[in-house]
Protein backbone atom coordinates (compact mmCIF):
# COMPACT_ATOMS: atom_id res chain seq x y z
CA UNK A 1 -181.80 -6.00 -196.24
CA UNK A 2 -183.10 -5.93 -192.71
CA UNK A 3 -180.72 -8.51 -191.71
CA UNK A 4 -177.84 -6.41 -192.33
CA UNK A 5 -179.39 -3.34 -191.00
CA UNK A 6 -180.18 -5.68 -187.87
CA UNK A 7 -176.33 -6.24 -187.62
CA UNK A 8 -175.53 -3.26 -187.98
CA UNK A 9 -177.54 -1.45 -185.08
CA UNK A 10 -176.85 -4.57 -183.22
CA UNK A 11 -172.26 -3.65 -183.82
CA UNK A 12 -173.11 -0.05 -182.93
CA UNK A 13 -172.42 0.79 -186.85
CA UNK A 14 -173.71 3.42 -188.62
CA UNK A 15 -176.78 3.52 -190.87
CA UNK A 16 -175.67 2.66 -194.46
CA UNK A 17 -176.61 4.33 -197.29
CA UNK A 18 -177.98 1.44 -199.25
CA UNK A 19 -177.54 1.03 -202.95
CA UNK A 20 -179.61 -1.60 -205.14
CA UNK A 21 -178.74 -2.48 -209.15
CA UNK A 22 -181.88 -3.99 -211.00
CA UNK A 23 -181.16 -6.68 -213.51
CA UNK A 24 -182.27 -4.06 -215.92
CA UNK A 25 -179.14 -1.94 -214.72
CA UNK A 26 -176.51 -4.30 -214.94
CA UNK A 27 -177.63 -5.57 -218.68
CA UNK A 28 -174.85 -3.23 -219.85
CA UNK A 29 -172.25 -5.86 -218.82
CA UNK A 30 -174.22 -9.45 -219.39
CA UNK A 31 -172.51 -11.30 -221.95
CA UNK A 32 -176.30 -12.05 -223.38
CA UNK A 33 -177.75 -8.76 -224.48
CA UNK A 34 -181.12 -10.35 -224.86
CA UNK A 35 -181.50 -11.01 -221.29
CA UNK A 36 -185.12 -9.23 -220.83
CA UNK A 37 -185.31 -5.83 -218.61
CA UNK A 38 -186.58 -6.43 -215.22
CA UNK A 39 -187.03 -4.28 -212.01
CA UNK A 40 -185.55 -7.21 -210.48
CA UNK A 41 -183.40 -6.41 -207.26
CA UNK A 42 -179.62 -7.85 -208.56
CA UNK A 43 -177.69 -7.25 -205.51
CA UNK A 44 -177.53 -4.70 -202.65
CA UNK A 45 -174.76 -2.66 -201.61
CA UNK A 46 -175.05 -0.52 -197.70
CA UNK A 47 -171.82 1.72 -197.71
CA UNK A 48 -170.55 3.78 -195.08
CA UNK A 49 -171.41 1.38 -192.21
CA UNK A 50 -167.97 2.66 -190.76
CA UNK A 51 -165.59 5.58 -191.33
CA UNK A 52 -161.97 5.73 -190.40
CA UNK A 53 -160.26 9.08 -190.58
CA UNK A 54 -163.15 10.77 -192.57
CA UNK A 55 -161.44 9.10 -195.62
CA UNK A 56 -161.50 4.91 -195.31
CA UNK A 57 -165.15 3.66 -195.54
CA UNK A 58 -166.36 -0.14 -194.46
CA UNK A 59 -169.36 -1.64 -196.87
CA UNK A 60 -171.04 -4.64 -196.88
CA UNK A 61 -172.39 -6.03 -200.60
CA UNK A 62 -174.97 -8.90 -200.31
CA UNK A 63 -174.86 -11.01 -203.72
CA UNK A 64 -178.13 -13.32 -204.15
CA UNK A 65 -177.47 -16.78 -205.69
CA UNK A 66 -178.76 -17.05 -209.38
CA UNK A 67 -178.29 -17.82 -212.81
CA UNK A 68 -179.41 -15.12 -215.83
CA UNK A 69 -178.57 -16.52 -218.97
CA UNK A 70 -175.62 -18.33 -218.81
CA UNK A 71 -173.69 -15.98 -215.87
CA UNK A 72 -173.59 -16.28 -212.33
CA UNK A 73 -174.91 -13.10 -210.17
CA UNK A 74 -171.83 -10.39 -210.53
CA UNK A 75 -171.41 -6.81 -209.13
CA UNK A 76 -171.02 -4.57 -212.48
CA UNK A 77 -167.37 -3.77 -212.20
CA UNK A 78 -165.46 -0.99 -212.40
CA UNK A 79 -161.89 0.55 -211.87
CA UNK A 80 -161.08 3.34 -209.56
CA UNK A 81 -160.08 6.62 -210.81
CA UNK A 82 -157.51 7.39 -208.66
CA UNK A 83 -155.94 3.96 -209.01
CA UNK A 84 -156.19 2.97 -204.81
CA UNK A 85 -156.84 -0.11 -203.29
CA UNK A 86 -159.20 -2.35 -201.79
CA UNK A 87 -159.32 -5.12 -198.98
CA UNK A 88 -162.63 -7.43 -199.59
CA UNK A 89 -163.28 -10.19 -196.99
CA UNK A 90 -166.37 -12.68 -198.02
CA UNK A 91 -168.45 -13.09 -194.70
CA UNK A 92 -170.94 -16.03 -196.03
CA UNK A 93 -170.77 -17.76 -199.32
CA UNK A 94 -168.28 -18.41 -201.82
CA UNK A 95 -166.95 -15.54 -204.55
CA UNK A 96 -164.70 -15.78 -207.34
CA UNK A 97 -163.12 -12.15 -208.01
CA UNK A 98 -162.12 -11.23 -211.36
CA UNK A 99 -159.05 -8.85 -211.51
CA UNK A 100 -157.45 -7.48 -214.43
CA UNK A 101 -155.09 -4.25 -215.71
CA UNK A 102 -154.33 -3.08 -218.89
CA UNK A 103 -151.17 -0.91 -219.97
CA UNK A 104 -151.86 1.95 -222.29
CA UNK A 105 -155.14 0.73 -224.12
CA UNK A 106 -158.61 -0.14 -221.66
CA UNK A 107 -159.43 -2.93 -224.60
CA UNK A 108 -156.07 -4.79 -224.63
CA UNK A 109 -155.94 -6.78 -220.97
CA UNK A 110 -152.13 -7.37 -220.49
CA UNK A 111 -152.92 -9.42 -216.97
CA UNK A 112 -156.25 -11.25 -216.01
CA UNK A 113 -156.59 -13.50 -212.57
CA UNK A 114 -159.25 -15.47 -210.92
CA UNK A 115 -159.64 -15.74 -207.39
CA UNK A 116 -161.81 -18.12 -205.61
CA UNK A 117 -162.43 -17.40 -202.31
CA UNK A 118 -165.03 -18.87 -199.24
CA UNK A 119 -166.03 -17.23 -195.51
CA UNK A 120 -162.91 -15.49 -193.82
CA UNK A 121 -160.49 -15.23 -197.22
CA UNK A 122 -159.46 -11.97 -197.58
CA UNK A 123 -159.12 -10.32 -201.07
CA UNK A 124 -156.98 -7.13 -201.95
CA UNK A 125 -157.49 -5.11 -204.74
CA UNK A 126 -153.90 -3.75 -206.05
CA UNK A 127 -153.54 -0.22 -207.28
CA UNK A 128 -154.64 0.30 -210.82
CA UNK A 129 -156.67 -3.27 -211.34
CA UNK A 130 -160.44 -3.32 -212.18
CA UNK A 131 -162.71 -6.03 -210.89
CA UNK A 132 -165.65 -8.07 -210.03
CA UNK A 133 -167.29 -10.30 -207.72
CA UNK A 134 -168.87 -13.02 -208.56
CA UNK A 135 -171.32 -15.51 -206.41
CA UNK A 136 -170.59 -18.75 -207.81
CA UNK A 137 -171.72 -20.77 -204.52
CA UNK A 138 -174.82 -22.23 -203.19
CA UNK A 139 -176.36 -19.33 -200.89
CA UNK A 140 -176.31 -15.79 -201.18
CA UNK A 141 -173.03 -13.56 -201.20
CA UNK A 142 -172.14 -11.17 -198.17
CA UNK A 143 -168.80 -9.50 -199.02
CA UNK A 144 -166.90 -7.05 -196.71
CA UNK A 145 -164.93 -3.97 -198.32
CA UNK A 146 -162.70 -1.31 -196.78
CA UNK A 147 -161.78 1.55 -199.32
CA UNK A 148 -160.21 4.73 -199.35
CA UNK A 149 -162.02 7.80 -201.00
CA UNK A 150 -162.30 8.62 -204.86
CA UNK A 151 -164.40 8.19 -207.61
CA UNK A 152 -165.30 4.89 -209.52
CA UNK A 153 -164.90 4.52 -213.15
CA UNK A 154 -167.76 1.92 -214.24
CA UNK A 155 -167.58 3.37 -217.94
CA UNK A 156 -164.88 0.64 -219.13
CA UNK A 157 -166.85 -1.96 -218.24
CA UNK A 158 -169.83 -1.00 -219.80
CA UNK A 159 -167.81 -0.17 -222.94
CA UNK A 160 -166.52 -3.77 -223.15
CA UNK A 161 -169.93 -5.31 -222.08
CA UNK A 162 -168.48 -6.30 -218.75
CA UNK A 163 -165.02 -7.81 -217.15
CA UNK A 164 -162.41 -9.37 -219.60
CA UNK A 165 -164.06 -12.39 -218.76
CA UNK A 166 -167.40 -14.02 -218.34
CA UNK A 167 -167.83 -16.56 -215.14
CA UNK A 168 -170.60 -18.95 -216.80
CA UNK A 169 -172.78 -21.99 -215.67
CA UNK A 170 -170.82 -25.25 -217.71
CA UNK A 171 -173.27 -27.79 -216.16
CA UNK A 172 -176.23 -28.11 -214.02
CA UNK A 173 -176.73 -30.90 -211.43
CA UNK A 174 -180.59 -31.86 -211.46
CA UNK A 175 -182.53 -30.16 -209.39
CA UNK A 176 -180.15 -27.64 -207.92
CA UNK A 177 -180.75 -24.51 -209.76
CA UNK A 178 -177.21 -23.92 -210.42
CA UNK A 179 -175.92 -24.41 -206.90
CA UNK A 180 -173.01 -26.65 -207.25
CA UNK A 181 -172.57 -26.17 -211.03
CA UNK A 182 -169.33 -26.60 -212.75
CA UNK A 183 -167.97 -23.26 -213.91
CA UNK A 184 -166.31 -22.09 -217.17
CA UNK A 185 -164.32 -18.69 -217.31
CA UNK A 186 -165.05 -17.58 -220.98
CA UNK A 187 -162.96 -14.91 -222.72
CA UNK A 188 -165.05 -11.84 -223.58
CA UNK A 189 -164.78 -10.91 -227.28
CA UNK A 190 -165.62 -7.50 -227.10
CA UNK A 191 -161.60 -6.59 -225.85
CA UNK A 192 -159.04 -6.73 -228.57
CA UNK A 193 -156.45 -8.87 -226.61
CA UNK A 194 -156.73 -10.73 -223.20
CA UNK A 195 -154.46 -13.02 -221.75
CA UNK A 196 -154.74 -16.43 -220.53
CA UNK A 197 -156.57 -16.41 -217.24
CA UNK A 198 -154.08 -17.14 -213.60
CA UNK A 199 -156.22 -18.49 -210.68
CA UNK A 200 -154.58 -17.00 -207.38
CA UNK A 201 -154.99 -18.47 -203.92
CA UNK A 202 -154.59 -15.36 -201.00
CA UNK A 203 -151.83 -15.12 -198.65
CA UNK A 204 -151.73 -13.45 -195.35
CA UNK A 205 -149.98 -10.49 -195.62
CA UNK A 206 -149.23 -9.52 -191.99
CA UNK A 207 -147.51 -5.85 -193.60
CA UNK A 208 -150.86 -4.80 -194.27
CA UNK A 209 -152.59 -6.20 -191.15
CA UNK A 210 -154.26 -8.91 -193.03
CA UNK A 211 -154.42 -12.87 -191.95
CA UNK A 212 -157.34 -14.71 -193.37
CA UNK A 213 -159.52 -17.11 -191.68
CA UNK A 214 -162.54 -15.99 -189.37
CA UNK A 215 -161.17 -15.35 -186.58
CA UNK A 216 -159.77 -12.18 -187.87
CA UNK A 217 -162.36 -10.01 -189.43
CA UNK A 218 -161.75 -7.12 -191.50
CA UNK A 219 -163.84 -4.98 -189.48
CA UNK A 220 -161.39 -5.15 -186.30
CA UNK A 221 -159.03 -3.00 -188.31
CA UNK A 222 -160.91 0.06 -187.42
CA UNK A 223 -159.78 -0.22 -184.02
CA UNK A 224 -156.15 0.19 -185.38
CA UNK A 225 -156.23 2.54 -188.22
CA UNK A 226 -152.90 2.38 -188.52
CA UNK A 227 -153.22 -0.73 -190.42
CA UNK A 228 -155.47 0.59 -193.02
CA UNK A 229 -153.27 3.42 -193.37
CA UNK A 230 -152.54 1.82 -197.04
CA UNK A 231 -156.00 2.35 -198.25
CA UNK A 232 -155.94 6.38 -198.65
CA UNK A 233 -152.05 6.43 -198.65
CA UNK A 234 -150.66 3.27 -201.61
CA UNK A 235 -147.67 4.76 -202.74
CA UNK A 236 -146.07 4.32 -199.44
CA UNK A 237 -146.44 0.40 -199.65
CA UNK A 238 -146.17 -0.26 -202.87
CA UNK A 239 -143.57 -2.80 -202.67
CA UNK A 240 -146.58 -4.59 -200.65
CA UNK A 241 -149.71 -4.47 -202.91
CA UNK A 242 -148.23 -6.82 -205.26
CA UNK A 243 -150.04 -9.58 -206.93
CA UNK A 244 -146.74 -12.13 -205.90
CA UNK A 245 -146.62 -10.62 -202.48
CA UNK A 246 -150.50 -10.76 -201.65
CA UNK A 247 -151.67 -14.08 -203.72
CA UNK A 248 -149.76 -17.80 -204.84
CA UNK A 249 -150.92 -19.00 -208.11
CA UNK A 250 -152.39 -22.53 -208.53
């Protein structure tokens, strides 16, 4: 925590408000149920480091690296009321975000995707997908967010004991701890239907003022709000925040 708070007095940012889930509150959304209550710190979350326009906020969510149970470390998940969108960026680390929509019915997924992404990858959040992050590397998890206001919805998840899918530990290599594991993606029972799982790669998508790689940070975009204009106002690129126009499936 001090590290980021370092950072951010050292950028001229503002002081977050800082947000912590315990393992005991994320148990809700473990695919093992008898994982044991703990006071545990489970990741960290320091929002409003930046505002744009009193209505686009930049946050900073720090993932540790661990196993409990069978899962790697997750955020809990959740959909946004208002349907808007989100740009992620991992800063250290490697992630694998779990996207997925439904139609009519919240237990019947009609599209599920897996991206895997590593330092300078940018991820985008369409309009009307809920999601996760997931630390499935060998350090600790630093992701980047910009998002508009409005409320999150983190009932569904909780409903369905977590995301549509469960990103599990298939094999340790002695002695690591679960760094360098192979992973399995395991379908979560608790929906009634959901699909076969698409990994994405991300594309640039210079409409939206987004080019991954380090060299272009997310955060720059607040000196050219213009370009996050599409956070608070969707509708107006909609032909943009597409999953075939923001990510190529492999």
């Amino acid at each position: 925590m001090e590290n980021i708070l370092k950072i951010a007095a050292q950028k001229g940012m503002r002081k977050p408000d800082v947000s912590q889930r315990t393992i005991s509150d994320m148990k809700p959304v473990f695919k093992n149920q008898d994982v044991p209550k703990s006071d545990s710190v489970y990741y960290t979350v320091y929002r409003n480091l930046e505002i744009v326009g009193g209505k686009i906020r930049y946050d900073i969510t720090v993932i540790p690296q661990k196993i409990v149970g069978e899962e790697f470390t997750k955020t809990f998940g959740h959909y946004h009321a208002k349907a808007n969108p989100e740009l992620y960026e991992v800063l250290d680390g490697r992630a694998a975000f779990l996207l997925q929509k439904y139609k009519t019915d919240p237990s019947e997924i009609s599209e599920a995707y897996i991206i895997e992404a590593s330092a300078g990858d940018k991820v985008v959040m369409p309009p009307g997908f809920g999601h996760l992050s997931v630390n499935i590397g060998k350090e600790d998890l630093a992701l980047a967010n910009w998002i508009g206001t409005g409320a999150y919805d983190y009932d569904l998840m909780k409903n369905f004991h977590g995301g549509c899918y469960y990103v599990l530990l298939a094999r340790q290599s002695p002695g690591d701890g679960g760094a360098g594991a192979d992973i399995k993606f395991e379908k979560n029972p608790n929906y009634r239907a959901v699909p076969e799982l698409k990994k994405l790669k991300p594309k640039d998508a210079p409409g939206l003022g987004i080019k991954n790689g380090k060299d272009d940070p997310v955060l720059d975009l607040k000196n050219e709000p213009k370009k996050l204009e599409w956070l608070s106002n969707y509708e107006k690129y909609a032909n943009l925040l597409t999953i075939e126009n923001l990510y190529q499936e492999i």
